[in-house]
C-alpha atoms as a PDB file:
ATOM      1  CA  UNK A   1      58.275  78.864  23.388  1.00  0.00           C
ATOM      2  CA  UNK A   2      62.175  79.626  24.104  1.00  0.00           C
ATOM      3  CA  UNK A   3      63.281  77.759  26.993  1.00  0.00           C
ATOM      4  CA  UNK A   4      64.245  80.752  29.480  1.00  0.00           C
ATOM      5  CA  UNK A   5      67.183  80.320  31.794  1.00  0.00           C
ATOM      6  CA  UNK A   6      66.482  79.521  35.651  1.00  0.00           C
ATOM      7  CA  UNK A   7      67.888  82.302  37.627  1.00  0.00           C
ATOM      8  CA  UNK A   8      70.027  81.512  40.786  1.00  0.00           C
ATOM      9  CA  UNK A   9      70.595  82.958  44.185  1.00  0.00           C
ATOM     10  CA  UNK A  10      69.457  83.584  47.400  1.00  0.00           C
ATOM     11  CA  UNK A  11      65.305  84.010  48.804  1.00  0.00           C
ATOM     12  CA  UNK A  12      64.569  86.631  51.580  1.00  0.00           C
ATOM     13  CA  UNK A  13      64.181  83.960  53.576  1.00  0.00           C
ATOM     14  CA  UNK A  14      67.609  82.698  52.918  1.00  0.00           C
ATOM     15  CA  UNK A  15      69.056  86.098  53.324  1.00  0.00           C
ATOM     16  CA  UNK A  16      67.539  86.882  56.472  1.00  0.00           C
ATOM     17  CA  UNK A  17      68.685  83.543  57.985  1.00  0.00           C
ATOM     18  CA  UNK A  18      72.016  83.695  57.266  1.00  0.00           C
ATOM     19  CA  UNK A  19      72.193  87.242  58.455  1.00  0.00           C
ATOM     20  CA  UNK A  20      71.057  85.640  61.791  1.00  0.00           C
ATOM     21  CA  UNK A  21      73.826  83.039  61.913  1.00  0.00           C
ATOM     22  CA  UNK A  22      76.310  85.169  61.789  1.00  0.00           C
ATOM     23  CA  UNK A  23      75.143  87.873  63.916  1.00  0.00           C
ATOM     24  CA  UNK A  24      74.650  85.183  66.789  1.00  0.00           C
ATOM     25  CA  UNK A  25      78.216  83.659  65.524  1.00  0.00           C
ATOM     26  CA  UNK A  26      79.839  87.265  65.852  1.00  0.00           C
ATOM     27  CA  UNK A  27      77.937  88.161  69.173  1.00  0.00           C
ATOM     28  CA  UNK A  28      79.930  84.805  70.965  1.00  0.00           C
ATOM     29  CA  UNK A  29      83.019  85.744  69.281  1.00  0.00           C
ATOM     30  CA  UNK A  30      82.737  89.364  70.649  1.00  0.00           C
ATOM     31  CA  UNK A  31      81.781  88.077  74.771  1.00  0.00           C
ATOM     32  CA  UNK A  32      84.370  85.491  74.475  1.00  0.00           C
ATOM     33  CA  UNK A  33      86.888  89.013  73.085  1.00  0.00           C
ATOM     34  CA  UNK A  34      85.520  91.397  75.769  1.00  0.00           C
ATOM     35  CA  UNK A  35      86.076  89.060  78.709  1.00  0.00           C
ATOM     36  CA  UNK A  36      89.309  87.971  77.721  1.00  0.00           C
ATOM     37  CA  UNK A  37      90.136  91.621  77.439  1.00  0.00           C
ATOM     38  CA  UNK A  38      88.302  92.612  80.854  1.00  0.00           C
ATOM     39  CA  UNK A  39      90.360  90.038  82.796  1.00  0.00           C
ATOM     40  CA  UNK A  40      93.866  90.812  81.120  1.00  0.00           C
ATOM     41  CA  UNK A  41      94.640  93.587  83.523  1.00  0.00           C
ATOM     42  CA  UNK A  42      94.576  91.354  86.765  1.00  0.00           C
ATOM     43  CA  UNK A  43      98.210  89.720  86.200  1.00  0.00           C
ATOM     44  CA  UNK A  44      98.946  93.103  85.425  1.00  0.00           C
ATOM     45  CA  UNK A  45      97.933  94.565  89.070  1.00  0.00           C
ATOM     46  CA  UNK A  46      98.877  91.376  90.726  1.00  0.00           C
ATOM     47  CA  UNK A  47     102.415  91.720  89.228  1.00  0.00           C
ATOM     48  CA  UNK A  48     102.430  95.426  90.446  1.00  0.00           C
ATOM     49  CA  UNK A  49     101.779  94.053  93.597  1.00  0.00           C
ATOM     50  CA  UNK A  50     104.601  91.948  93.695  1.00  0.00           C
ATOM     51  CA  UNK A  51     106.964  94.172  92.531  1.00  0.00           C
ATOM     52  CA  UNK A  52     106.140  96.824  95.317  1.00  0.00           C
ATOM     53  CA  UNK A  53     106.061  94.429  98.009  1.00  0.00           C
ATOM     54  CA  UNK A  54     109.496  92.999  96.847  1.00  0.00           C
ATOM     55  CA  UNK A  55     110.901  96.423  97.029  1.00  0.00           C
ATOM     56  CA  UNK A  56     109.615  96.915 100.373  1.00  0.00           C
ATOM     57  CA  UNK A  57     111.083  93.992 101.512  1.00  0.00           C
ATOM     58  CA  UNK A  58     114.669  94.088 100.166  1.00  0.00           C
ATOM     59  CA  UNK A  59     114.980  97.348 101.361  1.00  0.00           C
ATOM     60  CA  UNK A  60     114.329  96.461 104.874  1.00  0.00           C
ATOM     61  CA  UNK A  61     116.307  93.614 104.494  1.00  0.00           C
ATOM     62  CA  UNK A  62     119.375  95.655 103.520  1.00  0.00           C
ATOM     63  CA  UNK A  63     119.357  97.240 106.721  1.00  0.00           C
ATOM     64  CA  UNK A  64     120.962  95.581 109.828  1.00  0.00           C
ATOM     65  CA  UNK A  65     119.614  93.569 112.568  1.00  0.00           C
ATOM     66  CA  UNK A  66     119.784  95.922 115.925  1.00  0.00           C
ATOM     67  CA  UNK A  67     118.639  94.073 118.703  1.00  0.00           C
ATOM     68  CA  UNK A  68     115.667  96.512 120.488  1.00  0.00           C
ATOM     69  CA  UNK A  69     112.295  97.746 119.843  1.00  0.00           C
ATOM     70  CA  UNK A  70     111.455  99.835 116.443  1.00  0.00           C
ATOM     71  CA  UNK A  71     112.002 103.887 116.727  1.00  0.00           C
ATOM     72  CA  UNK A  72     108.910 104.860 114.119  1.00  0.00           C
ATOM     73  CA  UNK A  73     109.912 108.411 113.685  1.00  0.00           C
ATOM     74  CA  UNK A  74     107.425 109.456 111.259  1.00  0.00           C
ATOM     75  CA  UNK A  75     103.886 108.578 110.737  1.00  0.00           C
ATOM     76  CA  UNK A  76     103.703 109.906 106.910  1.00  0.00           C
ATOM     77  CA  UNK A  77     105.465 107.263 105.156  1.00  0.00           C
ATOM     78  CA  UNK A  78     109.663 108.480 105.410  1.00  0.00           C
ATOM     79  CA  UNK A  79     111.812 105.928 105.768  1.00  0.00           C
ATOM     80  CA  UNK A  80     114.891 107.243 104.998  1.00  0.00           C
ATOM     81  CA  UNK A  81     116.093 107.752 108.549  1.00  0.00           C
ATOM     82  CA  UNK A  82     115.269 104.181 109.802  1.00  0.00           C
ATOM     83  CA  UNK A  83     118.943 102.692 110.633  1.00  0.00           C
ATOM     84  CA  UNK A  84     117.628  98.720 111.280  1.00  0.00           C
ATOM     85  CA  UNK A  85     114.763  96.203 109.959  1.00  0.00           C
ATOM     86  CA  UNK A  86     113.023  96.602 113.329  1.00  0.00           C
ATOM     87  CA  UNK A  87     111.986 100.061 112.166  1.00  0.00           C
ATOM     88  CA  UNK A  88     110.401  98.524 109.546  1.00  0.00           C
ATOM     89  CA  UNK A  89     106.979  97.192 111.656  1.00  0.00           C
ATOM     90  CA  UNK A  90     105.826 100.670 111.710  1.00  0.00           C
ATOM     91  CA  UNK A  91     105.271 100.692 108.111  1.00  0.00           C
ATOM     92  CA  UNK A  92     101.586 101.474 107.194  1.00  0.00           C
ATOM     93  CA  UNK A  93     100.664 102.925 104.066  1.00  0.00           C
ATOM     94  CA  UNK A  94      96.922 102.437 103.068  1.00  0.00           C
ATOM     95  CA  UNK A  95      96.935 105.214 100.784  1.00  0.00           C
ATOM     96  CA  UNK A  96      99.746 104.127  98.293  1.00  0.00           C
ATOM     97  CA  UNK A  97     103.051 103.186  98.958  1.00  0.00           C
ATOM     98  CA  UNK A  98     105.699 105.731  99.004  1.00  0.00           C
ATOM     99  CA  UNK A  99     108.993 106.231  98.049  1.00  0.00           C
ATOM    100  CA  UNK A 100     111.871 106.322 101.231  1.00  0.00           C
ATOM    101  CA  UNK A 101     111.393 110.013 101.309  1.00  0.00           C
ATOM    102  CA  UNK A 102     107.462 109.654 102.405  1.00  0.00           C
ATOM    103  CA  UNK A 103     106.643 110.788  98.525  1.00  0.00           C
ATOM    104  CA  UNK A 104     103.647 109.242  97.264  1.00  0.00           C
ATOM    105  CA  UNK A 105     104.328 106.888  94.321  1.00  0.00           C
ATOM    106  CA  UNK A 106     102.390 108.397  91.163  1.00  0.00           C
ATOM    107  CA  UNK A 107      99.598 105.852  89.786  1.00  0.00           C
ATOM    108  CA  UNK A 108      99.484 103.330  92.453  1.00  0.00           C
ATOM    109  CA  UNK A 109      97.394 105.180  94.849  1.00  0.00           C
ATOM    110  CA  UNK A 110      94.616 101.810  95.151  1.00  0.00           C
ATOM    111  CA  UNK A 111      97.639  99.529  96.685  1.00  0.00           C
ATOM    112  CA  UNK A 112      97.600  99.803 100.376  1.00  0.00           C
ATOM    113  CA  UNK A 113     101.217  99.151 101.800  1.00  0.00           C
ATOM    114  CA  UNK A 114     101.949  97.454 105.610  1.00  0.00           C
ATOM    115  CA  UNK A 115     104.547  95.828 107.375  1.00  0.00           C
ATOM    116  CA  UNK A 116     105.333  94.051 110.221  1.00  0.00           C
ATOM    117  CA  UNK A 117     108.518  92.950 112.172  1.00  0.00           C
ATOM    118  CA  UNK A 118     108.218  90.382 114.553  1.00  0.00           C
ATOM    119  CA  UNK A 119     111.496  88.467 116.473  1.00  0.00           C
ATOM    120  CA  UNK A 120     112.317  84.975 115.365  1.00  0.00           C
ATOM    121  CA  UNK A 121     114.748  82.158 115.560  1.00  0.00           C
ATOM    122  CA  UNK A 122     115.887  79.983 112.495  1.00  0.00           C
ATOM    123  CA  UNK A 123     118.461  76.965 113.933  1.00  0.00           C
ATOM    124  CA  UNK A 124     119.281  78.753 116.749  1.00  0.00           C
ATOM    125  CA  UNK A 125     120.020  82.182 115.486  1.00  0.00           C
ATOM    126  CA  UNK A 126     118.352  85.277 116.338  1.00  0.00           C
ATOM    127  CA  UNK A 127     116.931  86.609 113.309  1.00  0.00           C
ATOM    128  CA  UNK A 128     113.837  89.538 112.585  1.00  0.00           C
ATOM    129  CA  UNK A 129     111.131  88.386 110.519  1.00  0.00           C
ATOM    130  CA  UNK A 130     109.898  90.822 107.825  1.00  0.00           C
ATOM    131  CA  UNK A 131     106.448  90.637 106.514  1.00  0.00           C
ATOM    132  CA  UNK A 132     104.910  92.843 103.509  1.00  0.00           C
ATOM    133  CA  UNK A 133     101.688  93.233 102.398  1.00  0.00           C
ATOM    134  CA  UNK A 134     100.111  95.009  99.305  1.00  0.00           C
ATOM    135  CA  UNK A 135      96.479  95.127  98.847  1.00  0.00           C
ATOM    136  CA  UNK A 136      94.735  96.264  95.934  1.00  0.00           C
ATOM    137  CA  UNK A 137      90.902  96.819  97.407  1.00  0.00           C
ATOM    138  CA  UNK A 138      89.170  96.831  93.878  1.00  0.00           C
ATOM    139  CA  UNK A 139      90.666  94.019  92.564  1.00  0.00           C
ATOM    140  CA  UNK A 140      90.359  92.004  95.656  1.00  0.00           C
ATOM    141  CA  UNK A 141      94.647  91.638  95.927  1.00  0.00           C
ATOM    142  CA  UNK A 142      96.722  90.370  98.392  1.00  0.00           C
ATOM    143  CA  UNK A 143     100.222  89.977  98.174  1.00  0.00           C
ATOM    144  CA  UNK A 144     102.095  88.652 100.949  1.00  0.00           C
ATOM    145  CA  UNK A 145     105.632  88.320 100.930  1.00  0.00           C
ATOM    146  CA  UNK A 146     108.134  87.524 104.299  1.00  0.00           C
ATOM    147  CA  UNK A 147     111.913  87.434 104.665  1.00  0.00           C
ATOM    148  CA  UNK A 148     114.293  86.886 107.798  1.00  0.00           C
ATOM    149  CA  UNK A 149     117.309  89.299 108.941  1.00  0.00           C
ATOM    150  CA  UNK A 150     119.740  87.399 110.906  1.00  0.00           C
ATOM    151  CA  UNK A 151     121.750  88.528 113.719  1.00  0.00           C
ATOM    152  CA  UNK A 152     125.152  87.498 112.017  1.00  0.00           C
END
């Protein structure tokens, strides 16, 4: 009787088991891939946060200290005709923030804008503490970022 040779390779059973392993192996690898990508946009809105309220608050810092109350001349957002930082408190933008002409900014309509202007003293000098905040409701944001105008 000639001595056939012994085949090799894999049973069902084999087969089917391995196909297992990696499908469970590939599954992880695929959470682990779809979280990381779910949670790369935060630093993303969080820096967009940061970068509007540091625009709000430079540009009230540019303007100069007037002693006396705030003149809020319009309710929609312009800035362009406030002529100190006290101006500033009547900021409130909780539909997006806006350019200084009261123009909506395109794309950031979920930050919420609002400032506030309150007197202050640093060593003796009169000064007007600025504070901006940014909110960004779905993402549960908020950036708060203060300055001080001096009387100099």
């Amino acid at each position: 009787m000639p001595h056939s040779p012994r085949q090799s390779g894999f049973t069902f059973i084999e087969l089917v088991i391995s196909i297992v392993i990696i499908a469970a192996a590939v599954g992880g690898i695929m959470v682990t891939v779809a979280n990381t990508v779910a949670r790369s946009v935060d630093p993303m809105i969080q820096t967009q946060a940061i970068i509007l309220a540091q625009g709000y608050l430079d540009e009230a810092l540019l303007r100069p200290y007037a002693p006396g109350p705030a003149t809020c001349s319009d309710p929609d957002g312009a800035r362009d005709q406030f002529d100190d930082v006290a101006d500033y408190g009547c900021v409130n933008n909780p539909n997006g923030p806006r350019d200084q002409y009261g123009n909506q900014l395109p794309g950031l309509a979920d930050y919420n804008v609002s400032m506030s202007v309150t007197d202050a003293s640093l060593g003796g000098v009169a000064t007007r503490r600025v504070e901006v905040r940014v909110t960004h409701d779905s993402q549960g944001i908020d950036i708060r970022l203060a300055g001080h105008r001096a009387s100099y």
